[in-house]
Protein backbone atom coordinates (compact mmCIF):
# COMPACT_ATOMS: atom_id res chain seq x y z
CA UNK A 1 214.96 78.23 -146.18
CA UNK A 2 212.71 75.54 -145.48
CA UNK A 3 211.36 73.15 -147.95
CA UNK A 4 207.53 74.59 -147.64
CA UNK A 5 209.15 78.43 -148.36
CA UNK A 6 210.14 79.35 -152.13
CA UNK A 7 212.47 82.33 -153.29
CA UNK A 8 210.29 85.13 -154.32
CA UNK A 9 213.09 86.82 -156.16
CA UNK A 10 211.10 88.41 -159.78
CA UNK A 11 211.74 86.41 -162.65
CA UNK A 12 214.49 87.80 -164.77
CA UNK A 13 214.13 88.33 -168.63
CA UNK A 14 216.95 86.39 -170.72
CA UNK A 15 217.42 86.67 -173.69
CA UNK A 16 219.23 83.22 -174.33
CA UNK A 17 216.63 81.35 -172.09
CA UNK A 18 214.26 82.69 -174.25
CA UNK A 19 215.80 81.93 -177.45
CA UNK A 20 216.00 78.31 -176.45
CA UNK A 21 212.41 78.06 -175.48
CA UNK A 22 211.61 79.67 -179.16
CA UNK A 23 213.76 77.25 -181.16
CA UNK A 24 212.49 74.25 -179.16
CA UNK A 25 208.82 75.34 -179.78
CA UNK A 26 209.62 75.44 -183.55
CA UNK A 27 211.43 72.41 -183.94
CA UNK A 28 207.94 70.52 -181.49
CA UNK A 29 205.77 72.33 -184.27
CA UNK A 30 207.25 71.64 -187.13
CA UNK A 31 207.32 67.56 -186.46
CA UNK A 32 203.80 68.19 -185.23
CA UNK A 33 205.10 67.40 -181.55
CA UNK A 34 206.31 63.87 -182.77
CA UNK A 35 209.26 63.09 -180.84
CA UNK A 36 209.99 60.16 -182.93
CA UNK A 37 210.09 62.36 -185.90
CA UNK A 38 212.23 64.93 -184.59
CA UNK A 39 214.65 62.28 -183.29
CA UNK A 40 214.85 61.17 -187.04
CA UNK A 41 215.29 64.48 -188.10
CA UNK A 42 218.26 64.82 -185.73
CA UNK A 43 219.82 61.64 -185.99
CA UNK A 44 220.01 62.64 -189.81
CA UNK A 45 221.29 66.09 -189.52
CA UNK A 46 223.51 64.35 -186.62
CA UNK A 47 224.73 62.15 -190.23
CA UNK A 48 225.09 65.71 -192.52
CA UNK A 49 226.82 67.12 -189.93
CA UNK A 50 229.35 64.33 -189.22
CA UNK A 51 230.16 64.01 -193.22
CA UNK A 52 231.02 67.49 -193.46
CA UNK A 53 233.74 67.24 -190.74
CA UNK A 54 232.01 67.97 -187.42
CA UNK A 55 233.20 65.48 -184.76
CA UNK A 56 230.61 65.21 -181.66
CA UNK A 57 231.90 64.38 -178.58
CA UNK A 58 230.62 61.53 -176.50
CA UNK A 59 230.45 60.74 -172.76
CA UNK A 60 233.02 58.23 -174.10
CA UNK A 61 235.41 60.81 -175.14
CA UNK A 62 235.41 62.60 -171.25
CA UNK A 63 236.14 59.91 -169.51
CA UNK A 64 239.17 59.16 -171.54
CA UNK A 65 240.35 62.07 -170.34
């Protein structure tokens, strides 16, 4: 396929595609599209999280492997 043709395959429903596009409009709408509030918000919950036992794992952390 050249680079001037496109796929013109339908676009499939999905479900989880959809979900993410849902949650990610709620979260934009509820810090009234503020990315510097919603990276406070996470960067908080990131903190609640952490304290109650959840361990994130960090680029760091694959690369030691």
């Amino acid at each position: 396929m050249s680079n001037t043709e496109y796929d013109s395959r339908p676009l499939v429903e999905n479900e989880i595609l959809d979900e993410v596009h849902a949650v990610r409009e709620a979260l934009s709408a509820r810090f009234e599209y503020d990315v510097h509030k919603l990276g406070e918000y996470l960067r908080s919950r990131r903190k609640e999280l952490e304290e109650q036992g959840f361990r994130f794992v960090s680029k760091e952390d694959l690369e030691k492997r």
